[in-house]
C-alpha atoms as a PDB file:
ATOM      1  CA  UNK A   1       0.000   0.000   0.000  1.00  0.00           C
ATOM      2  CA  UNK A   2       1.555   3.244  -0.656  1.00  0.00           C
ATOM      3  CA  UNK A   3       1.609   6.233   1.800  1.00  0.00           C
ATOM      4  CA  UNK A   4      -0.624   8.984   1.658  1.00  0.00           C
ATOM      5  CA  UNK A   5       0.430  11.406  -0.324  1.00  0.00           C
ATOM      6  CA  UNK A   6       0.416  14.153   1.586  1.00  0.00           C
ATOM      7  CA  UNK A   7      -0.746  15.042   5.700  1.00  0.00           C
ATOM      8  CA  UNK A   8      -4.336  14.675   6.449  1.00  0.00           C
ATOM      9  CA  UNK A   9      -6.160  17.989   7.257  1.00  0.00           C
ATOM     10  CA  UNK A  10      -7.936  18.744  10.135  1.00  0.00           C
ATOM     11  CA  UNK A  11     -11.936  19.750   9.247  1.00  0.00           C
ATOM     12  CA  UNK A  12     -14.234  21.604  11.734  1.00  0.00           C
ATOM     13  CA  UNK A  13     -17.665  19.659  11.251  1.00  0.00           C
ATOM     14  CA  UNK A  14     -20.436  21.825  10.658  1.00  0.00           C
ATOM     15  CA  UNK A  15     -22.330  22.884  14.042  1.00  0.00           C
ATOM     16  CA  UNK A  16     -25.447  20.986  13.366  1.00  0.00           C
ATOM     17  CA  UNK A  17     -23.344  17.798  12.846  1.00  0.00           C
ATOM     18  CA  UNK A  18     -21.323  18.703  15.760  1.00  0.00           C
ATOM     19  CA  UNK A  19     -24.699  18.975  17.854  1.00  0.00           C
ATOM     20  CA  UNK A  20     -25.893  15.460  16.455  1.00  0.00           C
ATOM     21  CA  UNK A  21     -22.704  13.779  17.533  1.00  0.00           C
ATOM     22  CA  UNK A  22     -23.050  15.409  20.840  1.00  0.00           C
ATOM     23  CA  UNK A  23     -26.603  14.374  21.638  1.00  0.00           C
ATOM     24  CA  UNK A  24     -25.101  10.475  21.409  1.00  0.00           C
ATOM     25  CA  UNK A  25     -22.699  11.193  23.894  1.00  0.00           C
ATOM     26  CA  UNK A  26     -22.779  10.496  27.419  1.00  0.00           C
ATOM     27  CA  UNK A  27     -23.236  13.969  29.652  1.00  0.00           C
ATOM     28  CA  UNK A  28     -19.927  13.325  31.856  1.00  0.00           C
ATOM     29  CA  UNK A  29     -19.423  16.467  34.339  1.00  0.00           C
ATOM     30  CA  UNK A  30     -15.655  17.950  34.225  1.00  0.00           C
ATOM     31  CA  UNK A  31     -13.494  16.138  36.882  1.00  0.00           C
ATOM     32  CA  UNK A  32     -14.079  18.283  40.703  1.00  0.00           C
ATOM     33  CA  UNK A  33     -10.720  20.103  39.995  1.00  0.00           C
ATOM     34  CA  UNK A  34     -11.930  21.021  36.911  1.00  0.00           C
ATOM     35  CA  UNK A  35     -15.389  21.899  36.729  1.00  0.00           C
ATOM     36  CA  UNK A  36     -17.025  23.895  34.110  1.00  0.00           C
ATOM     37  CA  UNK A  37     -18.433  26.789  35.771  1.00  0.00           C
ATOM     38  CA  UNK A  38     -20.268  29.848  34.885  1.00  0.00           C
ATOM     39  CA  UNK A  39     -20.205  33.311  37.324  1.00  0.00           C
ATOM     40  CA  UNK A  40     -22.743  36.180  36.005  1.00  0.00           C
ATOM     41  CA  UNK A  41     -21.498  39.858  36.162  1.00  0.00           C
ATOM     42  CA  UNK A  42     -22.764  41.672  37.990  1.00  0.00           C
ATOM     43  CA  UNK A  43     -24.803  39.074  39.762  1.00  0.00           C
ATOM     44  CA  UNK A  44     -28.056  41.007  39.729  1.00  0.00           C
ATOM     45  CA  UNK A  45     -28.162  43.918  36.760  1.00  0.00           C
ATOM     46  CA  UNK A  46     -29.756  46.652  36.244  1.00  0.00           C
ATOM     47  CA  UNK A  47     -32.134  46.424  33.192  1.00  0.00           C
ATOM     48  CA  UNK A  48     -30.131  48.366  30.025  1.00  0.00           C
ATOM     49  CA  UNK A  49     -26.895  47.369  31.366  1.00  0.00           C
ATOM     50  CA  UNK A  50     -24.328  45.371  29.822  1.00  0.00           C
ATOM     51  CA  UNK A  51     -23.674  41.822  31.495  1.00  0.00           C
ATOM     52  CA  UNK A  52     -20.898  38.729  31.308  1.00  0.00           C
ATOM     53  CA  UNK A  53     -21.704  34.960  31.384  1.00  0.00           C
ATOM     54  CA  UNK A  54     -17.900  33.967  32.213  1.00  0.00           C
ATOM     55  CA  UNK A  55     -16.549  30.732  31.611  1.00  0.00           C
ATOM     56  CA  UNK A  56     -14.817  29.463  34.408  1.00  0.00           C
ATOM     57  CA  UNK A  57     -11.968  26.124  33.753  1.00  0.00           C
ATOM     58  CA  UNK A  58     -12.541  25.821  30.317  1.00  0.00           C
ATOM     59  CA  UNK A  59     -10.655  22.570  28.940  1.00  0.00           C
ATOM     60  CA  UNK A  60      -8.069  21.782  26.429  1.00  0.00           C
ATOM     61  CA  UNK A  61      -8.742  19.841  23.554  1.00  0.00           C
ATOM     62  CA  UNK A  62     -12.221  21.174  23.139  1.00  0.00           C
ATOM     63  CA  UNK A  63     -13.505  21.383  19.785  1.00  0.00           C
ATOM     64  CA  UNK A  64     -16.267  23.646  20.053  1.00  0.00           C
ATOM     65  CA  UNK A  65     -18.521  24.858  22.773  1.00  0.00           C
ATOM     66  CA  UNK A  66     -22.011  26.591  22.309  1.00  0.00           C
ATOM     67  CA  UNK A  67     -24.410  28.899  24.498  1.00  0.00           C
ATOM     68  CA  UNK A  68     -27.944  27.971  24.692  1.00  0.00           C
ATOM     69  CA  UNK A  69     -30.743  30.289  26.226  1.00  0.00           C
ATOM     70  CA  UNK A  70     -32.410  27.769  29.013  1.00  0.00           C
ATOM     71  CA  UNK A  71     -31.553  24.831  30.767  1.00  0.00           C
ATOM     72  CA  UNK A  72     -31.898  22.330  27.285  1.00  0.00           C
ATOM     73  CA  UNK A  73     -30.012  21.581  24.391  1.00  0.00           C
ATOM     74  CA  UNK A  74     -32.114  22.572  21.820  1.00  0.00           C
ATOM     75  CA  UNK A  75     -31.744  23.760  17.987  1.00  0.00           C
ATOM     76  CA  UNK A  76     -33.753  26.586  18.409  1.00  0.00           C
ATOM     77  CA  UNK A  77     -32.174  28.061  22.175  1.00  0.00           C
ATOM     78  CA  UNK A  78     -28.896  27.957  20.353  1.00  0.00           C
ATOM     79  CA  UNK A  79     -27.533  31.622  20.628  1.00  0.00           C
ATOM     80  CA  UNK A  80     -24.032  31.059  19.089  1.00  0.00           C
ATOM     81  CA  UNK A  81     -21.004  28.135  19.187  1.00  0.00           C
ATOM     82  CA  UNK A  82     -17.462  28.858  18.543  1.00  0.00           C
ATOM     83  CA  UNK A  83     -15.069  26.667  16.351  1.00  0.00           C
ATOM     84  CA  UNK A  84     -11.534  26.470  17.519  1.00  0.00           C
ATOM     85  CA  UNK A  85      -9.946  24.555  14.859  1.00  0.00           C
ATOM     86  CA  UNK A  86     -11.255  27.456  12.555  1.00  0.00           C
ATOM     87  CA  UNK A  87     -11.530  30.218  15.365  1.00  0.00           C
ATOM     88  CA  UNK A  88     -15.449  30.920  13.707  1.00  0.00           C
ATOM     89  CA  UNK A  89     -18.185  32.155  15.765  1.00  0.00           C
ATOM     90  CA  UNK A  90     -21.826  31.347  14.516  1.00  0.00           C
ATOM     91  CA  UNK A  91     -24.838  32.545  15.790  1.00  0.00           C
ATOM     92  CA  UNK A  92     -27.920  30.220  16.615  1.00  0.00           C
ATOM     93  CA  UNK A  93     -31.880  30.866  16.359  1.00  0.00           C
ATOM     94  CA  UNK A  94     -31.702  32.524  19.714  1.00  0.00           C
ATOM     95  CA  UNK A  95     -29.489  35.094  19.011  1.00  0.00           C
ATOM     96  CA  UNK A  96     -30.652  38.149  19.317  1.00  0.00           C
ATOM     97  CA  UNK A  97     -28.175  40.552  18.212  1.00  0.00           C
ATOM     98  CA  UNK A  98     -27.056  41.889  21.682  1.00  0.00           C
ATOM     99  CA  UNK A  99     -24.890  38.978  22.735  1.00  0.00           C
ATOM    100  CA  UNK A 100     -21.137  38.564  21.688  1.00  0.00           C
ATOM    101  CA  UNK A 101     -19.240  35.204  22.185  1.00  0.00           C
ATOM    102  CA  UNK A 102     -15.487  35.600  22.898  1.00  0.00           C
ATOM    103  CA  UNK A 103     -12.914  32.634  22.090  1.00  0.00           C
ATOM    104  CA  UNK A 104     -12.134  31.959  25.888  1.00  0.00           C
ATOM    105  CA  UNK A 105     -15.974  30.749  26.167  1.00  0.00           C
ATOM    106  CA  UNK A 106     -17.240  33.993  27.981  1.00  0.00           C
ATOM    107  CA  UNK A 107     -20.900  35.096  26.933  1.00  0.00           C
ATOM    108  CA  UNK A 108     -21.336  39.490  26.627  1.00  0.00           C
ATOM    109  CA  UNK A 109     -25.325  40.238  26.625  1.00  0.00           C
ATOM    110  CA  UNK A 110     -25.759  43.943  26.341  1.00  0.00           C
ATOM    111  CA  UNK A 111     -28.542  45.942  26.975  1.00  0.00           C
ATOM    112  CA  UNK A 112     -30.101  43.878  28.898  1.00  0.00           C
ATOM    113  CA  UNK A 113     -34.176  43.904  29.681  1.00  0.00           C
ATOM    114  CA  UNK A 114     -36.317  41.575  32.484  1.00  0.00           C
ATOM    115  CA  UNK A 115     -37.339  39.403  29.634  1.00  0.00           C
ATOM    116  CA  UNK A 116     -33.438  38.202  29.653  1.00  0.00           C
ATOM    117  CA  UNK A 117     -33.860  36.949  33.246  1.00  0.00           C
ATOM    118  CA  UNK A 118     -33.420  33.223  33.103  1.00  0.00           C
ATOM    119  CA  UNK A 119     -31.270  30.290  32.660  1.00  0.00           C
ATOM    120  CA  UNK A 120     -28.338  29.921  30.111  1.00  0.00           C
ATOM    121  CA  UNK A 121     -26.264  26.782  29.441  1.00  0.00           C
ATOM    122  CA  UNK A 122     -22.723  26.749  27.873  1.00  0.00           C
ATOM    123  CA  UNK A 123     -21.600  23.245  26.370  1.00  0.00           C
ATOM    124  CA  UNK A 124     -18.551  22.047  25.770  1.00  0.00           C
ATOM    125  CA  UNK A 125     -17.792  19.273  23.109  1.00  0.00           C
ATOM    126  CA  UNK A 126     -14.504  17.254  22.759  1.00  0.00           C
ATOM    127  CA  UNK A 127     -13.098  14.193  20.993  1.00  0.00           C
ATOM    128  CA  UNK A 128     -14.653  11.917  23.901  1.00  0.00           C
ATOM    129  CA  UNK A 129     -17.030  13.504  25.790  1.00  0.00           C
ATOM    130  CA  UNK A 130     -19.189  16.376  26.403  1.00  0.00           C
ATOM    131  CA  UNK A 131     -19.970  18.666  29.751  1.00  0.00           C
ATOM    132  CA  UNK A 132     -21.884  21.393  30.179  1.00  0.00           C
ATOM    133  CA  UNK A 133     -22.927  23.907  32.949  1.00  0.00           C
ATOM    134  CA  UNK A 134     -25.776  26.344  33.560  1.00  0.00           C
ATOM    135  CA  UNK A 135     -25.768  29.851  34.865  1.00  0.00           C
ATOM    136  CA  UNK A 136     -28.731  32.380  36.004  1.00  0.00           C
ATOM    137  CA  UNK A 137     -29.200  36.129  34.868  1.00  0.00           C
ATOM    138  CA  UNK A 138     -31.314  38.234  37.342  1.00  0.00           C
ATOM    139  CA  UNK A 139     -32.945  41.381  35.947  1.00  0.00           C
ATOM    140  CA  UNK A 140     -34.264  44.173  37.464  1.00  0.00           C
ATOM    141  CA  UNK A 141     -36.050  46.951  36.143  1.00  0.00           C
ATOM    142  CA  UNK A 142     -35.353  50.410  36.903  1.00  0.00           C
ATOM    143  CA  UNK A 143     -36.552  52.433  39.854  1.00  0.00           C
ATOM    144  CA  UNK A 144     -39.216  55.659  39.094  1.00  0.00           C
ATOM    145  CA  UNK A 145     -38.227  58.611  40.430  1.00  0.00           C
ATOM    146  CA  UNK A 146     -39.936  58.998  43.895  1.00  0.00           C
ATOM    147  CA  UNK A 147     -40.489  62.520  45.264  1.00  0.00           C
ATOM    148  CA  UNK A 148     -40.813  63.847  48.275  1.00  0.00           C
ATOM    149  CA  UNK A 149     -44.032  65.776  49.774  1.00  0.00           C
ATOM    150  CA  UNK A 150     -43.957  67.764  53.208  1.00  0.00           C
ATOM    151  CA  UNK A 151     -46.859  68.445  55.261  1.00  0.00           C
ATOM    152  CA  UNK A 152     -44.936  72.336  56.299  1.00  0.00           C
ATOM    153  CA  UNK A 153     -41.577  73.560  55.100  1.00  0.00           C
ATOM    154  CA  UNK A 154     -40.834  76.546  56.961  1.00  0.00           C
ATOM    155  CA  UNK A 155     -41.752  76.134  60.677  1.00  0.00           C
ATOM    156  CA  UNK A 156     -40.888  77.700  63.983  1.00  0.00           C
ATOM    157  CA  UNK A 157     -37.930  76.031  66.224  1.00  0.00           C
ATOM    158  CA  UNK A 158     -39.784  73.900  68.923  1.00  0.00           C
ATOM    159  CA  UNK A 159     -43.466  75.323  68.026  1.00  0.00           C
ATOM    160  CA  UNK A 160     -44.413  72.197  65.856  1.00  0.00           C
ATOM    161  CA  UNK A 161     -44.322  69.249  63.464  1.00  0.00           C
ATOM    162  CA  UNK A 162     -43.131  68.156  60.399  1.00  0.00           C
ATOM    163  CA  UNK A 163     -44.478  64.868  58.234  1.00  0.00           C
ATOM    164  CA  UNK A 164     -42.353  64.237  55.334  1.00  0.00           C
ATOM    165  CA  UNK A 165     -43.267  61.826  53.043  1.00  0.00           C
ATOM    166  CA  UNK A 166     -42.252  59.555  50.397  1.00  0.00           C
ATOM    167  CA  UNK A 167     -44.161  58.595  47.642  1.00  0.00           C
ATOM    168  CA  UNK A 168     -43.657  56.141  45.205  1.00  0.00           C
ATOM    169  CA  UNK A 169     -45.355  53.220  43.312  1.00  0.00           C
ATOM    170  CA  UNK A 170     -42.718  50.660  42.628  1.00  0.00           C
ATOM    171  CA  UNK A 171     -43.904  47.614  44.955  1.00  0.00           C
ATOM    172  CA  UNK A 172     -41.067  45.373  47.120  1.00  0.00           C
ATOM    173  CA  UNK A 173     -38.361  48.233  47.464  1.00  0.00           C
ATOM    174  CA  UNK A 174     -36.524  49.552  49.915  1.00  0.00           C
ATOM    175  CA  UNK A 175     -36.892  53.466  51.578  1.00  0.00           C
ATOM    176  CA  UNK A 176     -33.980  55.241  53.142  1.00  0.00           C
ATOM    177  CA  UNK A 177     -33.526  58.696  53.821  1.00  0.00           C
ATOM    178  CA  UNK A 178     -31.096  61.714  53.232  1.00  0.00           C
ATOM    179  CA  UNK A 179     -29.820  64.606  54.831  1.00  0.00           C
ATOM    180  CA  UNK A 180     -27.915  67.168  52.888  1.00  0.00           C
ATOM    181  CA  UNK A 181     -26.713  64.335  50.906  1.00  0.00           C
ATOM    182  CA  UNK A 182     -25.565  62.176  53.554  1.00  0.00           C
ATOM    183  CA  UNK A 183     -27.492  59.081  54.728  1.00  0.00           C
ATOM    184  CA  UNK A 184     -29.618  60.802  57.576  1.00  0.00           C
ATOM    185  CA  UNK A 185     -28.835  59.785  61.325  1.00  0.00           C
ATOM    186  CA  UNK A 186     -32.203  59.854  63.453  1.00  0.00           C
ATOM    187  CA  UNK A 187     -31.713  62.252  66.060  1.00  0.00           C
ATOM    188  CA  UNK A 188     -34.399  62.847  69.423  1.00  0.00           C
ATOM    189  CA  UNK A 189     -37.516  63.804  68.068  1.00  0.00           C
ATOM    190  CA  UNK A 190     -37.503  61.934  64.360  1.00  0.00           C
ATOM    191  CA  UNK A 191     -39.391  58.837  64.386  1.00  0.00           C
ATOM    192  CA  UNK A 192     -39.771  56.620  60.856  1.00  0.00           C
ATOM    193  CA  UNK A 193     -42.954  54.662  59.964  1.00  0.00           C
ATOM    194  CA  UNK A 194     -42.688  50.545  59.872  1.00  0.00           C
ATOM    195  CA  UNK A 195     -42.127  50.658  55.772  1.00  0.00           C
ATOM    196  CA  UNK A 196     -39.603  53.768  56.152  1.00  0.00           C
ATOM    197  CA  UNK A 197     -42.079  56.193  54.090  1.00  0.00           C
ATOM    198  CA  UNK A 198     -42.953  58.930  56.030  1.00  0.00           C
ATOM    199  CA  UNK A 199     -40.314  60.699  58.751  1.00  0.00           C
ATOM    200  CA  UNK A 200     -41.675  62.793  61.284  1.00  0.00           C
ATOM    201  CA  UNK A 201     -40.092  65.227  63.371  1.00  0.00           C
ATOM    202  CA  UNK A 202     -41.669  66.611  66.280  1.00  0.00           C
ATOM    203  CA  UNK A 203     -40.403  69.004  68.336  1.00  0.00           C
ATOM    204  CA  UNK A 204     -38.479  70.580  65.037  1.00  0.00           C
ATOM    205  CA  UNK A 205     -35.068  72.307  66.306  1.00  0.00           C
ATOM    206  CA  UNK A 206     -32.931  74.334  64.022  1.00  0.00           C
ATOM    207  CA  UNK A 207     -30.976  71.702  63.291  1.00  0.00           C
ATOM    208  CA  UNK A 208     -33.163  70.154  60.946  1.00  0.00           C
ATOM    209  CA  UNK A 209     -33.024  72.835  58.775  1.00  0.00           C
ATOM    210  CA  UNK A 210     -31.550  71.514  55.100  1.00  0.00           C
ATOM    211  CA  UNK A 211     -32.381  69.409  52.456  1.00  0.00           C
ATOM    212  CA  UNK A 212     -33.750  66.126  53.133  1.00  0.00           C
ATOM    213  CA  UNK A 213     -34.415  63.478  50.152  1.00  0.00           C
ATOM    214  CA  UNK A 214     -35.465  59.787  49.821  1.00  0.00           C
ATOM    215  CA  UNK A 215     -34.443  56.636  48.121  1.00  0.00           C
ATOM    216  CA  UNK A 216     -36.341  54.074  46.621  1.00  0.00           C
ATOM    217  CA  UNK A 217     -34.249  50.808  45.761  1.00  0.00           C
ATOM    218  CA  UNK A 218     -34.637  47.302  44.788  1.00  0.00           C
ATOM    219  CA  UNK A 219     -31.535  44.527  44.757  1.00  0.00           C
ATOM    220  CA  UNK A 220     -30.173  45.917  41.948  1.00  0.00           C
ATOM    221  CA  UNK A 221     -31.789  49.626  41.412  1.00  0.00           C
ATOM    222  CA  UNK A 222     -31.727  52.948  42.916  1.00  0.00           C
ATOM    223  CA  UNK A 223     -33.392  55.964  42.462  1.00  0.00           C
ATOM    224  CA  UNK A 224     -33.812  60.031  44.754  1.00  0.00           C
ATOM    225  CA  UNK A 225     -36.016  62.079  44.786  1.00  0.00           C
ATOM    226  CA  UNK A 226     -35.477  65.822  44.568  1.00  0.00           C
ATOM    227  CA  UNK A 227     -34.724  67.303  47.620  1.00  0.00           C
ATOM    228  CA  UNK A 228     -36.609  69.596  49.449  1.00  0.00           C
ATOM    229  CA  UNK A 229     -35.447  72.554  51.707  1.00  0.00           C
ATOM    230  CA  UNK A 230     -36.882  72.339  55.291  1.00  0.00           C
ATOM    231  CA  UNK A 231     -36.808  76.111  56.826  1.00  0.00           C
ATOM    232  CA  UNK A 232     -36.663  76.588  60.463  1.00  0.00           C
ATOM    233  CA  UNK A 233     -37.303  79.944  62.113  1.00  0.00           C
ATOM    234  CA  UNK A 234     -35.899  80.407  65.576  1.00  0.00           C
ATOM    235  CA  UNK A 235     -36.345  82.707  68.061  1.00  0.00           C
END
């Protein structure tokens, strides 16, 4: 028999061939000292910010790898697989046009919205095995403005009561308060409602006098209100 005539090439398979080989694989999980993980930046975003899927202990010897929106490996969730042999990138079904897959297996979504909040796998296929691992985005929408509503602003040192108030109608946030910019310290005579949105003071000393403001935030969303000038005439 006579030798080849010349060294074989190496051929990427097409990704749809790659996925059928990959479906008759055994799902083996990376050895514990090096397993596939995936860490979300930031953790919990803000809706219309930009956010990482990173690939954490990526392999050797992997011949491509591919991002899927969900927990499945279906067709039709595939948002884009990467190529080494050829170093080609090709978008899925699920692609939107916001994400961007880098080489070292990390996943960019920008501009994110709540209807991004969910599961997404990243699967990694070699010569004898495949492993995959899934990570969770968390999105938030933003914070409305809240503003701020007192029942007197200019009142006479120790001859009554103010009520400020908070209002807002965002649902399961979080009210703190502000005192010329600072995060306000409660001093004798200001007293804060159970759900933090109304502060009263009572006796009023000239102390108070400034600008007070509120925030409204969620677990990954903030948001002030104007302020508002309380006036305190003393004797």
């Amino acid at each position: 028999m006579e030798p080849p005539s010349g060294p074989s090439r190496r051929r990427c398979v097409p990704w749809k061939r790659l996925l059928l080989a990959a479906s008759l694989l055994t799902f083996w999980t990376l050895p514990t000292t090096t397993q596939l993980s995936i860490e979300t930046v930031p953790p919990l975003a803000a809706e219309g910010s930009n956010v990482l899927l990173l690939a954490h202990n990526m392999t050797e010897k992997t011949l491509c790898y591919f991002w899927y929106r969900g927990e499945s490996e279906e067709t039709i969730k595939l948002i884009a697989s990467y190529t080494v042999a050829t170093n080609l990138i090709t978008t899925g079904p699920a692609h939107s046009g916001r994400e961007t897959l880098y080489p070292n297996g990390t996943l960019l979504i920008q501009n994110v919205t709540q209807k991004d909040t969910g599961s997404y796998t990243l699967l990694i296929l070699k010569f004898d095995l495949k492993a995959g691992q899934t990570g969770h985005l968390y999105v938030h929408h933003p914070v409305a403005w809240p503003s701020l509503q007192a029942s007197n602003t200019t009142v006479a040192e120790h001859e009554g009561s103010v009520v400020l108030t908070c209002l807002t109608d965002e649902t399961g946030v979080s009210i703190c308060w502000c005192f010329e910019g600072q995060s306000l310290l409660l001093t004798r005579g200001m007293t804060l409602s159970l759900d933090n949105s109304t502060l009263t003071i009572d006796p009023v000393s000239r102390k108070d006098a400034g600008d007070y403001q509120c925030e409204v935030s969620n677990r990954a969303n903030s948001s002030k209100s104007d302020p508002l000038r309380l006036h305190v005439k003393c004797k």
